[in-house]
C-alpha atoms as a PDB file:
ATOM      1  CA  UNK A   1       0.000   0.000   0.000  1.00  0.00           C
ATOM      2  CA  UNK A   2       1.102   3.632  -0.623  1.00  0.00           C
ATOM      3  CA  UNK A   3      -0.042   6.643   1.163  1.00  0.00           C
ATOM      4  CA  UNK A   4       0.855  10.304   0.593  1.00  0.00           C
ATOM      5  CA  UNK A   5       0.401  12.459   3.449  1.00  0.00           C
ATOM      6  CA  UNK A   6       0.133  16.292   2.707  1.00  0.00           C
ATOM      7  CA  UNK A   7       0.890  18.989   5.198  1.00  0.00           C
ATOM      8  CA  UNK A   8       3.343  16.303   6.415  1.00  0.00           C
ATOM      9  CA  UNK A   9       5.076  18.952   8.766  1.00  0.00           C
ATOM     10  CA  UNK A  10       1.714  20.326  10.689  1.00  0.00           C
ATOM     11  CA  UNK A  11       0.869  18.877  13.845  1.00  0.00           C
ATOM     12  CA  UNK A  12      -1.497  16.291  12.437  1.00  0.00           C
ATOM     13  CA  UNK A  13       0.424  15.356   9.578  1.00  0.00           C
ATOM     14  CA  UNK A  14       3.772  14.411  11.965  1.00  0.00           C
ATOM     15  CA  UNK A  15       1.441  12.340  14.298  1.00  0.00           C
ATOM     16  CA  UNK A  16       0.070  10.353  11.121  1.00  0.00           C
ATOM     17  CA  UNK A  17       4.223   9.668  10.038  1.00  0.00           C
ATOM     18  CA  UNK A  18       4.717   9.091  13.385  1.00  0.00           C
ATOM     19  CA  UNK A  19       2.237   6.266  13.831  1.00  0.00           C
ATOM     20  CA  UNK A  20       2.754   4.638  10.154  1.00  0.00           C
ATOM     21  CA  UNK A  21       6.678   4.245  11.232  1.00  0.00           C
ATOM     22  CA  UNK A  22       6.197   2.934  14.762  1.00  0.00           C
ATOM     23  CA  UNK A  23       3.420   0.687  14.161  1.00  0.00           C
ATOM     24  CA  UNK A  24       0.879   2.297  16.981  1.00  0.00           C
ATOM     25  CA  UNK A  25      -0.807   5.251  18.623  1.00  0.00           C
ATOM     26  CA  UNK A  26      -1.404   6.106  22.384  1.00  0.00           C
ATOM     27  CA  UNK A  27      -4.947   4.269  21.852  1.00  0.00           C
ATOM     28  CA  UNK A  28      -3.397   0.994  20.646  1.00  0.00           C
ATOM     29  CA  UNK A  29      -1.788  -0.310  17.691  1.00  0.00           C
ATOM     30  CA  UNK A  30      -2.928   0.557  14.090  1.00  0.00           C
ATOM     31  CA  UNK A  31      -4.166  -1.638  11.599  1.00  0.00           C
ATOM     32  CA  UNK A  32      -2.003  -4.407  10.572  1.00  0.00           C
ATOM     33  CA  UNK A  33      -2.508  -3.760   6.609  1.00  0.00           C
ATOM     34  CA  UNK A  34      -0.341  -0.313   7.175  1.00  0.00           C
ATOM     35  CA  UNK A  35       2.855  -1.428   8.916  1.00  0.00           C
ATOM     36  CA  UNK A  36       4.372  -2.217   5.595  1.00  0.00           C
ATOM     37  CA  UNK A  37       2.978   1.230   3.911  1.00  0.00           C
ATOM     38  CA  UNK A  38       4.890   3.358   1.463  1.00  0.00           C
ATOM     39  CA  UNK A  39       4.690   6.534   2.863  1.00  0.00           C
ATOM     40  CA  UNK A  40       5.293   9.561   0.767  1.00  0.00           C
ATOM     41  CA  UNK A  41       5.022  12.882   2.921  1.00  0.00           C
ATOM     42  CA  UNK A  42       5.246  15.743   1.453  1.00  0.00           C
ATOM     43  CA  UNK A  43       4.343  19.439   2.120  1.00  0.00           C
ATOM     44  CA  UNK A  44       4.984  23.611   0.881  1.00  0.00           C
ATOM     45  CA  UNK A  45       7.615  23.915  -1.328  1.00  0.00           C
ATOM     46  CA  UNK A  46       7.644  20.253  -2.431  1.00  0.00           C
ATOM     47  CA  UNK A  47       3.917  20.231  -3.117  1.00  0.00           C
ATOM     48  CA  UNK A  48       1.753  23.211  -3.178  1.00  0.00           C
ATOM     49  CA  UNK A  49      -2.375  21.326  -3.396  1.00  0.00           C
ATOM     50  CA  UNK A  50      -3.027  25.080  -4.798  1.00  0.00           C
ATOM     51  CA  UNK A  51      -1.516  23.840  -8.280  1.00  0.00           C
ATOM     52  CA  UNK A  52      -3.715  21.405 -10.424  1.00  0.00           C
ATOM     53  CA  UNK A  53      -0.350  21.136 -12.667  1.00  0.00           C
ATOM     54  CA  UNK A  54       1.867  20.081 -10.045  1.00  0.00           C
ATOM     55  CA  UNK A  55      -0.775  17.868  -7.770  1.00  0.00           C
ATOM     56  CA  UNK A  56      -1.553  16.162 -11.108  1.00  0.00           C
ATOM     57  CA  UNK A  57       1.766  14.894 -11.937  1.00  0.00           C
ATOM     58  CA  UNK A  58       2.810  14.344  -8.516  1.00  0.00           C
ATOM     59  CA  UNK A  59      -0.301  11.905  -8.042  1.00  0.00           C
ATOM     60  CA  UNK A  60       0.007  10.461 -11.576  1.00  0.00           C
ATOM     61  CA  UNK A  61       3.691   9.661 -11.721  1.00  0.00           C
ATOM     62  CA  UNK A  62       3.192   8.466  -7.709  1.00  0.00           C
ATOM     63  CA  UNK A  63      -0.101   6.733  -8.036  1.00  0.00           C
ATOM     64  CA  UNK A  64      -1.157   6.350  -4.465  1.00  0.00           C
ATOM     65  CA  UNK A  65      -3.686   3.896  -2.315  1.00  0.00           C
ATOM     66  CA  UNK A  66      -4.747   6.928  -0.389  1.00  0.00           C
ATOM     67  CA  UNK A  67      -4.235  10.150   0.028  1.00  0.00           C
ATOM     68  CA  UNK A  68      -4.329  11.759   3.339  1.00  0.00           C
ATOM     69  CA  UNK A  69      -4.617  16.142   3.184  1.00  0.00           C
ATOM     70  CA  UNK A  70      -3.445  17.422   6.517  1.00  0.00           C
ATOM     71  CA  UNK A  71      -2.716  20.737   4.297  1.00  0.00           C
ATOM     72  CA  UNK A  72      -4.773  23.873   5.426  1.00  0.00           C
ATOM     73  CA  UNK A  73      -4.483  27.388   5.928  1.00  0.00           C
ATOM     74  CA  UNK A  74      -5.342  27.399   9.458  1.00  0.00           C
ATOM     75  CA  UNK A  75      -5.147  30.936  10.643  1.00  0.00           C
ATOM     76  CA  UNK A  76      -8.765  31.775  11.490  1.00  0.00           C
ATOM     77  CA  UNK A  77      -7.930  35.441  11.828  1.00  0.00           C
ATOM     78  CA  UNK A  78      -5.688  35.567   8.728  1.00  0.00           C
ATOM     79  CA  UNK A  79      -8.526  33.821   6.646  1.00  0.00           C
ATOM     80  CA  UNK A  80     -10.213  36.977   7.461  1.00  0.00           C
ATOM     81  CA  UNK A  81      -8.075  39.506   5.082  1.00  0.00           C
ATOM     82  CA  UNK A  82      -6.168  36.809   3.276  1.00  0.00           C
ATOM     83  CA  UNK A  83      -9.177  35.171   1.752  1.00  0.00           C
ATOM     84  CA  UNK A  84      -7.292  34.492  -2.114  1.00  0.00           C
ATOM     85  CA  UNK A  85      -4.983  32.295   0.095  1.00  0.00           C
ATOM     86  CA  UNK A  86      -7.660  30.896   2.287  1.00  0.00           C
ATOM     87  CA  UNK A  87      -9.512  29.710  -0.569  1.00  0.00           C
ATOM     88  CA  UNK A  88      -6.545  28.533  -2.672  1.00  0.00           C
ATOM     89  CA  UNK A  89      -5.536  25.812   0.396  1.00  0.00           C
ATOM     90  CA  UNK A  90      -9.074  25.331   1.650  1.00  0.00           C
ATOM     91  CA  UNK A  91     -11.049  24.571  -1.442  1.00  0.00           C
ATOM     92  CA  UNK A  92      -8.894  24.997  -4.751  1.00  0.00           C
ATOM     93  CA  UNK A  93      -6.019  22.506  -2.983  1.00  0.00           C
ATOM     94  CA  UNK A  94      -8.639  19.450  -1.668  1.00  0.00           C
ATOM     95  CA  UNK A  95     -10.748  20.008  -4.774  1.00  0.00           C
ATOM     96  CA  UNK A  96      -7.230  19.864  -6.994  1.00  0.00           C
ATOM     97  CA  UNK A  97      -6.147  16.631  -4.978  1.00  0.00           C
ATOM     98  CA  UNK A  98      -9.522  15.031  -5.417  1.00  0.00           C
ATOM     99  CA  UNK A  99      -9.151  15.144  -8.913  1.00  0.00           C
ATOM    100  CA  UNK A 100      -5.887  13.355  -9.123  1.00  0.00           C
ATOM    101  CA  UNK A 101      -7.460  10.988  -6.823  1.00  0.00           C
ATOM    102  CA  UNK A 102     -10.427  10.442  -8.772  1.00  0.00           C
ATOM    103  CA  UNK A 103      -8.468  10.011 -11.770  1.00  0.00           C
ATOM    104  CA  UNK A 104      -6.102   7.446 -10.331  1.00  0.00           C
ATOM    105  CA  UNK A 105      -8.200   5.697  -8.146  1.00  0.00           C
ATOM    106  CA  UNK A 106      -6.812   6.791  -4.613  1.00  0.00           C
ATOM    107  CA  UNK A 107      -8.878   7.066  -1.406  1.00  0.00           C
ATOM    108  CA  UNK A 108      -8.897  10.721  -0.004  1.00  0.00           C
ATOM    109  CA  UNK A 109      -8.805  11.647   3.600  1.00  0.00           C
ATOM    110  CA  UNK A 110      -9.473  15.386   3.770  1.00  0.00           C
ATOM    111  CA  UNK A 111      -9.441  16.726   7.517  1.00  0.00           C
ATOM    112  CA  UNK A 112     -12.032  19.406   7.975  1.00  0.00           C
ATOM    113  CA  UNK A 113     -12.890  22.001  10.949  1.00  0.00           C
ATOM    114  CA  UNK A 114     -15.815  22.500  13.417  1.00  0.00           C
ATOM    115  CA  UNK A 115     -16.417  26.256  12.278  1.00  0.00           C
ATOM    116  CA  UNK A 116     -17.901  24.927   9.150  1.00  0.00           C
ATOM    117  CA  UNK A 117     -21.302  25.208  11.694  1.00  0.00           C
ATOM    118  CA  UNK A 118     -22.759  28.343  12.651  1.00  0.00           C
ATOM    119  CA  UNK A 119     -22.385  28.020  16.090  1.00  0.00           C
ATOM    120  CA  UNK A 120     -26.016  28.192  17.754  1.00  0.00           C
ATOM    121  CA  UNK A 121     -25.611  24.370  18.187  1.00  0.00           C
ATOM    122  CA  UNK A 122     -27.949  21.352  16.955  1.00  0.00           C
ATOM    123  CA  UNK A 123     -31.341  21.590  18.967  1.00  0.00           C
ATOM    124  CA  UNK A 124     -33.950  19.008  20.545  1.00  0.00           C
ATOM    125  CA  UNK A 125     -37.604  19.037  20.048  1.00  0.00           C
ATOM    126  CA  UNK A 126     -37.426  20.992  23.190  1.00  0.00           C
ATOM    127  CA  UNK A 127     -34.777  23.364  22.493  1.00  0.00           C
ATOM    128  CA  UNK A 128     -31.937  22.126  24.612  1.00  0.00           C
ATOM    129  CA  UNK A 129     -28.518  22.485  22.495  1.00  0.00           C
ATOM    130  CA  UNK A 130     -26.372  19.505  21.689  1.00  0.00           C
ATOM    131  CA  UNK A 131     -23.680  18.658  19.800  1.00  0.00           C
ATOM    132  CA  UNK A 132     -23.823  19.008  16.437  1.00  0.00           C
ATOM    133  CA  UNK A 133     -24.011  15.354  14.306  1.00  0.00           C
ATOM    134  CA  UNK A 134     -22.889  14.650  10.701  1.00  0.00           C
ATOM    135  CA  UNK A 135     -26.135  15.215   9.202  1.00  0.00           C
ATOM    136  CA  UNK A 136     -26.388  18.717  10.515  1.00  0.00           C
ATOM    137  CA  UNK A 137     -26.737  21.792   8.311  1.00  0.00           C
ATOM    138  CA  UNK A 138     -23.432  23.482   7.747  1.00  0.00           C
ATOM    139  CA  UNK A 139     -23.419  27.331   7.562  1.00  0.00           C
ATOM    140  CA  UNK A 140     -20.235  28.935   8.447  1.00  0.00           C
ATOM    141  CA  UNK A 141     -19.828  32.342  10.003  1.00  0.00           C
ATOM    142  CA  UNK A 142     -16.049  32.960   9.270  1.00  0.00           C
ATOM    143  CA  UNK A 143     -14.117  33.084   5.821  1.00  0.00           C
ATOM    144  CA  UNK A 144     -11.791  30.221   7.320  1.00  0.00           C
ATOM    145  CA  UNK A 145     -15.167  27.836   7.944  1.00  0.00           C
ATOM    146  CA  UNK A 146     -16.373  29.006   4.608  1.00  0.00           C
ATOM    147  CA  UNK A 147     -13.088  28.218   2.766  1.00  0.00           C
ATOM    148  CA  UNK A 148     -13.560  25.004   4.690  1.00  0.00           C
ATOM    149  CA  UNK A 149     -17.092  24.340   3.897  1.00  0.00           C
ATOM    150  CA  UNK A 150     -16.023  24.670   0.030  1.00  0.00           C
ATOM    151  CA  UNK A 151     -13.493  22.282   0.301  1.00  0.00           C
ATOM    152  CA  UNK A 152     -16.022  19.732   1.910  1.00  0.00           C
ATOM    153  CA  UNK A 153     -17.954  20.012  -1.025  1.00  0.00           C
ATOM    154  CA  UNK A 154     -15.567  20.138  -3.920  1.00  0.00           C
ATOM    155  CA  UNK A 155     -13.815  16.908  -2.942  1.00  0.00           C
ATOM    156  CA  UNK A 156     -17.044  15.003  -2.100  1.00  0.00           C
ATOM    157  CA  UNK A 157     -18.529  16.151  -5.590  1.00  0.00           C
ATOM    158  CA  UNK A 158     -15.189  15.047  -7.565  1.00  0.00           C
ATOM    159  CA  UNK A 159     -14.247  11.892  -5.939  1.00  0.00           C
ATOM    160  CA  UNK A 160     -16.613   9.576  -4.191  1.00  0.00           C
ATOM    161  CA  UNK A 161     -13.688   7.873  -2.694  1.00  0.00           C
ATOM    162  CA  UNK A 162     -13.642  10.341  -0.007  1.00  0.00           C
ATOM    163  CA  UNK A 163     -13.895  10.628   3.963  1.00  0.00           C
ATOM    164  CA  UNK A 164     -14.626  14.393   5.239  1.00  0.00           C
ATOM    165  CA  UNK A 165     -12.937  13.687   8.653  1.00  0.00           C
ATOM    166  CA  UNK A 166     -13.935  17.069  11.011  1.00  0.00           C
ATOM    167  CA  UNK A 167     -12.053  17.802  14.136  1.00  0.00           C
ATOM    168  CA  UNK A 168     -11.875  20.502  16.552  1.00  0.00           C
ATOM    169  CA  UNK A 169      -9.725  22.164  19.286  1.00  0.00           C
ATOM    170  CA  UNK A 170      -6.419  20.427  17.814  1.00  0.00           C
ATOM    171  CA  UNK A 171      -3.258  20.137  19.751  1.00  0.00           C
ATOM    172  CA  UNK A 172      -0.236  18.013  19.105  1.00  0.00           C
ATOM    173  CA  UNK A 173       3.580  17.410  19.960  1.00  0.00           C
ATOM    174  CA  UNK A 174       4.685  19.480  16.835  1.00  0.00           C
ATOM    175  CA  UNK A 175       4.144  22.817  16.210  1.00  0.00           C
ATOM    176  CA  UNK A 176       2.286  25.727  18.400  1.00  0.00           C
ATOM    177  CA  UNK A 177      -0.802  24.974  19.851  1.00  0.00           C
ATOM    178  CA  UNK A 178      -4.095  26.442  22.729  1.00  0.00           C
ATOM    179  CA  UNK A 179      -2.346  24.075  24.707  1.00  0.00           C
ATOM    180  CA  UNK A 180       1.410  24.909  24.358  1.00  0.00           C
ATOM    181  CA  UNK A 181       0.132  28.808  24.531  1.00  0.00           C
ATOM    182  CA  UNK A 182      -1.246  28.725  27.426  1.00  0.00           C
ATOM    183  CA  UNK A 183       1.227  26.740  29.220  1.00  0.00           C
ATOM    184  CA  UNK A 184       4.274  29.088  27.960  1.00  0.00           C
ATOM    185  CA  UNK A 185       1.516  32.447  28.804  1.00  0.00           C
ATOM    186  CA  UNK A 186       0.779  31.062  32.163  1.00  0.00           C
ATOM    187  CA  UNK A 187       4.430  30.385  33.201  1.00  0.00           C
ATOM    188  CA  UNK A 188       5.769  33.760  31.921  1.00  0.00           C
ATOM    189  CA  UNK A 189       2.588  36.045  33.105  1.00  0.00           C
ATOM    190  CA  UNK A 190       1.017  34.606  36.609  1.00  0.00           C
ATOM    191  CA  UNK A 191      -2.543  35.678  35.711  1.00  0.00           C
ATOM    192  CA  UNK A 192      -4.451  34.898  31.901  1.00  0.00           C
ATOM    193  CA  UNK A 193      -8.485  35.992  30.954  1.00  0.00           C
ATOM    194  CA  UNK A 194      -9.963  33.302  28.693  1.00  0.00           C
ATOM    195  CA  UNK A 195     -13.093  33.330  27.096  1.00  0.00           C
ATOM    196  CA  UNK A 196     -15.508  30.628  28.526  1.00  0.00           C
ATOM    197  CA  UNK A 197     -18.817  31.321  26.079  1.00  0.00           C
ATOM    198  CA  UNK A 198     -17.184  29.552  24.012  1.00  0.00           C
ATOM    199  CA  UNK A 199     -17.911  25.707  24.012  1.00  0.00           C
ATOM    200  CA  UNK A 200     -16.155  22.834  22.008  1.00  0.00           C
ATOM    201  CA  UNK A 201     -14.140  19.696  22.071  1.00  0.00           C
ATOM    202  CA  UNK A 202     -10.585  19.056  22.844  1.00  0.00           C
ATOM    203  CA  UNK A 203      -8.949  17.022  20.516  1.00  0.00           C
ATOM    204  CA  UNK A 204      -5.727  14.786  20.805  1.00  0.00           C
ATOM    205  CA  UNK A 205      -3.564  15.012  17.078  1.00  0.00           C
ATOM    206  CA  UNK A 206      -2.689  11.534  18.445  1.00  0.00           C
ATOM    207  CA  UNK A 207      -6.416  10.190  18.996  1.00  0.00           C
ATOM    208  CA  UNK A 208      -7.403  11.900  15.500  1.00  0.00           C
ATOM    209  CA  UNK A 209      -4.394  10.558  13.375  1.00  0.00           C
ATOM    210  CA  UNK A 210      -5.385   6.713  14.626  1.00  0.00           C
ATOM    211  CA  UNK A 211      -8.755   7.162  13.499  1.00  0.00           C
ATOM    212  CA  UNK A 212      -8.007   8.678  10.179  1.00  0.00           C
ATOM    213  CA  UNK A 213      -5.372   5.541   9.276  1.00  0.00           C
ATOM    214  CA  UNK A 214      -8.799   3.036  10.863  1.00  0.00           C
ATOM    215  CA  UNK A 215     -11.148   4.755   8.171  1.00  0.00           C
ATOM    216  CA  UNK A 216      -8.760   4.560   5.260  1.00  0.00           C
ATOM    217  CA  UNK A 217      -9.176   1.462   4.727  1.00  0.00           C
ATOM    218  CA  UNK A 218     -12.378   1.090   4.498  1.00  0.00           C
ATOM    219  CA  UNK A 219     -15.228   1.533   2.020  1.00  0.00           C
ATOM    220  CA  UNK A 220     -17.704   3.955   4.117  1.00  0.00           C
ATOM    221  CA  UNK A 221     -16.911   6.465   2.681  1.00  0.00           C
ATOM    222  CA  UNK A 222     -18.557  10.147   4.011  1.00  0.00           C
ATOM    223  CA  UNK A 223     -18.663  12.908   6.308  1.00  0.00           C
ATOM    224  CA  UNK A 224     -16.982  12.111  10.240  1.00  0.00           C
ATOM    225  CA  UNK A 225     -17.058  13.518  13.136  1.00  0.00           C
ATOM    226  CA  UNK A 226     -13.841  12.956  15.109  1.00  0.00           C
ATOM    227  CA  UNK A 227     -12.958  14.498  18.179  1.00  0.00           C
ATOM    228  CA  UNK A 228     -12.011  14.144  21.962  1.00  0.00           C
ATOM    229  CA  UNK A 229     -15.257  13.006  24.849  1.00  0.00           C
ATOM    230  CA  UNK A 230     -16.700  15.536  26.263  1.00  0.00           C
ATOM    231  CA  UNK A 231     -17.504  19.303  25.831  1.00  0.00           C
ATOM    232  CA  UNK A 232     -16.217  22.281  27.719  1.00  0.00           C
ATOM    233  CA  UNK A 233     -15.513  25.812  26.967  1.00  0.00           C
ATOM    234  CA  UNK A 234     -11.739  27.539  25.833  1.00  0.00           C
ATOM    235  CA  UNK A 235     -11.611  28.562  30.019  1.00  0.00           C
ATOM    236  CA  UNK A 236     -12.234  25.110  30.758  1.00  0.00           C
ATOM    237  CA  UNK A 237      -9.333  23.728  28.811  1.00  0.00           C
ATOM    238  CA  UNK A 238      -6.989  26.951  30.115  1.00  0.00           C
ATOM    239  CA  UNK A 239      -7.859  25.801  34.081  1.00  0.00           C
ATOM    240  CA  UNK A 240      -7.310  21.935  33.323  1.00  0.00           C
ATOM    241  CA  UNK A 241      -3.996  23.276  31.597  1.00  0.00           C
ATOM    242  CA  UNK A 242      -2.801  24.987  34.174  1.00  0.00           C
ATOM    243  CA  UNK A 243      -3.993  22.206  36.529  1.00  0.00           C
ATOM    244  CA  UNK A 244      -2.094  19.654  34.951  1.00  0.00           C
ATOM    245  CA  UNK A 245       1.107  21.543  33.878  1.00  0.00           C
ATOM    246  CA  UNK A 246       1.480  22.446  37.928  1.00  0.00           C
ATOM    247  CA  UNK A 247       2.118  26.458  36.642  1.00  0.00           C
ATOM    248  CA  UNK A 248       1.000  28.992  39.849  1.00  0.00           C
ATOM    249  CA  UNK A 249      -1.154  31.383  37.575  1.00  0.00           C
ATOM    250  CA  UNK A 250      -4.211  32.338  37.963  1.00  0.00           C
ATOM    251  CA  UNK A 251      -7.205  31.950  34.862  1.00  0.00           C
ATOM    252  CA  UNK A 252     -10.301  33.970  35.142  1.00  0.00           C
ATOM    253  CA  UNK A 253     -13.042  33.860  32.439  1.00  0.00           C
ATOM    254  CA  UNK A 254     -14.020  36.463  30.289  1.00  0.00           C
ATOM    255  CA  UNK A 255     -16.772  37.137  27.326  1.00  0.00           C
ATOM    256  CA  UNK A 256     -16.130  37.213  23.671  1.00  0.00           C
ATOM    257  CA  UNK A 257     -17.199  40.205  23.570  1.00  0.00           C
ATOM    258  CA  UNK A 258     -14.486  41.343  26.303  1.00  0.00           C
ATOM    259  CA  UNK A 259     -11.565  39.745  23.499  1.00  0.00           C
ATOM    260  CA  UNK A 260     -12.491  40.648  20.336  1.00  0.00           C
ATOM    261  CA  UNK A 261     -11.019  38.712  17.106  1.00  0.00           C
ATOM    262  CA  UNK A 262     -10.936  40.429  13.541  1.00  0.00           C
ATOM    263  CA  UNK A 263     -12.889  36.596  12.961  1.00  0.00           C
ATOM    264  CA  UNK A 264     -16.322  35.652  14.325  1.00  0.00           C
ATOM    265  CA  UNK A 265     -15.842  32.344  16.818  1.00  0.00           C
ATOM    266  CA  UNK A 266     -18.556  29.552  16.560  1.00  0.00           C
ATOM    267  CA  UNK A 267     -20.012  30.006  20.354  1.00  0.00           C
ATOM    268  CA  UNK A 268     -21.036  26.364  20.506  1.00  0.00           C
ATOM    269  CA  UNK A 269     -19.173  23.932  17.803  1.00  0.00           C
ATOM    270  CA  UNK A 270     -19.328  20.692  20.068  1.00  0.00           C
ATOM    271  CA  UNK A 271     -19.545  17.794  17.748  1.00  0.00           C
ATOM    272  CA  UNK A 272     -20.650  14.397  18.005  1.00  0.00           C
ATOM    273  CA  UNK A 273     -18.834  11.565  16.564  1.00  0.00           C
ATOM    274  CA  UNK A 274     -21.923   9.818  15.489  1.00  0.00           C
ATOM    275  CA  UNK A 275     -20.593   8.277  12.337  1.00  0.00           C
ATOM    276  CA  UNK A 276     -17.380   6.674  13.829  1.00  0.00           C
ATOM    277  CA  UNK A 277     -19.836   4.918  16.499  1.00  0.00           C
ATOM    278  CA  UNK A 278     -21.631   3.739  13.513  1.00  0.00           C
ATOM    279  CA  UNK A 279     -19.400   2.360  11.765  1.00  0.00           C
ATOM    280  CA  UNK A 280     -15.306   1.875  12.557  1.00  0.00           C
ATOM    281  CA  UNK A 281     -15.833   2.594  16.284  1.00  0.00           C
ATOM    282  CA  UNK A 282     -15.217   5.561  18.360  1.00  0.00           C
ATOM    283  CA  UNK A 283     -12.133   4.881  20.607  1.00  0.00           C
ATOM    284  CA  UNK A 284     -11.410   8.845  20.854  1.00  0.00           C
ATOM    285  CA  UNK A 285     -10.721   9.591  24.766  1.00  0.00           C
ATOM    286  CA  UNK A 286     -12.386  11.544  26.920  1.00  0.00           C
ATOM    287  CA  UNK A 287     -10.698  14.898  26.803  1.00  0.00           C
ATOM    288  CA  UNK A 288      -9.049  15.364  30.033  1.00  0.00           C
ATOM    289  CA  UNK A 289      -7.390  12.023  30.111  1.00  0.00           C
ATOM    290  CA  UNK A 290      -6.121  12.796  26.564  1.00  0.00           C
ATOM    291  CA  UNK A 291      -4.872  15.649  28.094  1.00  0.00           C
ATOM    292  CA  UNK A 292      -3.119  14.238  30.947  1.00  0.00           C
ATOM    293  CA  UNK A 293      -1.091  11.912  28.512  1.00  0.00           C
ATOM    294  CA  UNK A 294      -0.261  14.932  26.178  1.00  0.00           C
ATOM    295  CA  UNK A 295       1.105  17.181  29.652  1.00  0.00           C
ATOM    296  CA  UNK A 296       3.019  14.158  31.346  1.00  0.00           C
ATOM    297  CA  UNK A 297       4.835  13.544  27.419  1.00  0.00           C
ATOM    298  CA  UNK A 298       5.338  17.362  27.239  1.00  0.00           C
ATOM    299  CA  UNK A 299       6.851  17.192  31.108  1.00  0.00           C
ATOM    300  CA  UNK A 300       9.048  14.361  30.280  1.00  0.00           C
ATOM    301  CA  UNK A 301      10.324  16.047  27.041  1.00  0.00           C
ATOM    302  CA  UNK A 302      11.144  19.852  28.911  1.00  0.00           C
ATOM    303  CA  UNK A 303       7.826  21.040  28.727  1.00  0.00           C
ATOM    304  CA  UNK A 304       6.374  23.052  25.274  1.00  0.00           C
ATOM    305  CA  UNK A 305       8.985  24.428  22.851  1.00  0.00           C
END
């Protein structure tokens, strides 16, 4: 089998190369079919997704199994006066890549974002808010969740072949990070305000990366939600940050409204993993003991670079 991995050097992308070499993830091992996998990883200036001419006859002349797209333009505020580039790497890249993968017969994994939803939550007959499921109508209040939203459709329209895998609240070993931030912030100031209307889930690059490599190689194709147990808001996570990291600061909450952002925040973007229950299984942890792991590692290794 041979699997290209775009965006190889983001935080989800090294966590996906990391399990494909060593064979397992903190959940367990990964599936036996991928411990002999060709991996070809590859990321900006190698491969930019943005150009059909250069995805084409990299996926052509490489011929792939799957193809996993970790690539993204990421910065929500950026997205906000950059939107040429947030649409280039958001739609034009997955929609270039599912081309090549329709034409070549590749599965595509393309990793999606929570802010693709508006933010007022899925609703009960009664009007209690819950987590929003697959099925859900998507209607994104930011340019980043709209360049998102694009992509989500151009790459299930080209290639049927394809898994929309969403996540939320993302923090691994590589790169910066809410998690790594706040740490570093708390350490260095004593005293942080974070926003707790706000309400999401936590999730583990590690946790996500497993269940990507589980789905790819499977049939069911579609639209998955994959993130960490349990819902809380960004002052939740700060506190069990601080908590765990054993920094003497002190978090207090504060509104949206009190930290403005040049980008409009989803206030409640909680997902549910429905789909994964459904069909490979939903091992994703709950999000504090993810958590835990992810400090103790981060302890062990100096604490966040």
């Amino acid at each position: 089998m041979k699997i290209i991995v775009t965006g190889c050097r983001g935080q989800l992308g090294t966590e996906i190369l990391k399990q494909l070499r060593e064979g397992r993830s903190e959940i367990g091992p990964i599936p036996e079919k991928l411990l002999n996998a060709t991996v070809l990883p590859v990321d900006l200036p190698e491969l930019d997704i943005s150009n059909y001419r250069m995805v084409d006859e990299f996926i052509r002349r490489n011929r792939p199994d799957v193809i996993i797209n970790c690539a993204a333009y990421t910065n929500v505020d950026g997205c906000e006066v950059n939107h040429d580039a947030a649409f280039k790497a958001n739609a034009l890249g997955p929609r270039n890549l599912a081309q090549a993968a329709e034409k070549t017969g590749a599965r595509l994994v393309h990793v999606s974002t929570d802010y693709v939803f508006d933010g007022d939550g899925a609703r009960t007959s009664d009007d209690s808010i819950i987590p929003y499921t697959e099925w859900d109508v998507c209607a994104p209040c930011s340019v980043y969740g709209k360049s998102k939203w694009l992509g989500e459709q151009y790459v299930r329209e080209v290639c049927p072949r394809t898994f929309v895998v969403r996540t939320a609240w993302l923090y691994g070993y590589v790169g910066g990070n809410f998690v790594k931030t706040i740490w570093k912030n708390g350490a260095q100031k004593g005293e942080l305000k974070v926003v707790d209307d706000q309400m999401g889930n936590p999730t583990n690059a590690n946790d996500l990366a497993y269940h990507i490599l589980k789905l790819a190689l499977t049939d069911t194709y579609g639209v998955y939600h994959c993130t960490g147990t349990g819902v809380c808001s960004w002052y939740d996570f700060a506190c069990e940050i601080i908590r765990l990291a054993g920094v003497p600061c002190r978090v207090t909450p504060c509104t949206t409204e009190e930290y403005p952002t040049p980008a409009k925040r989803p206030a409640y973007s909680a997902l549910d993993n429905a789909m994964l229950r459904c069909t490979v299984g939903d091992e994703m942890r709950e999000w504090k003991a993810a958590l835990a792991v992810y400090v103790e590692k981060l302890k062990k290794a100096g604490g966040p670079q």
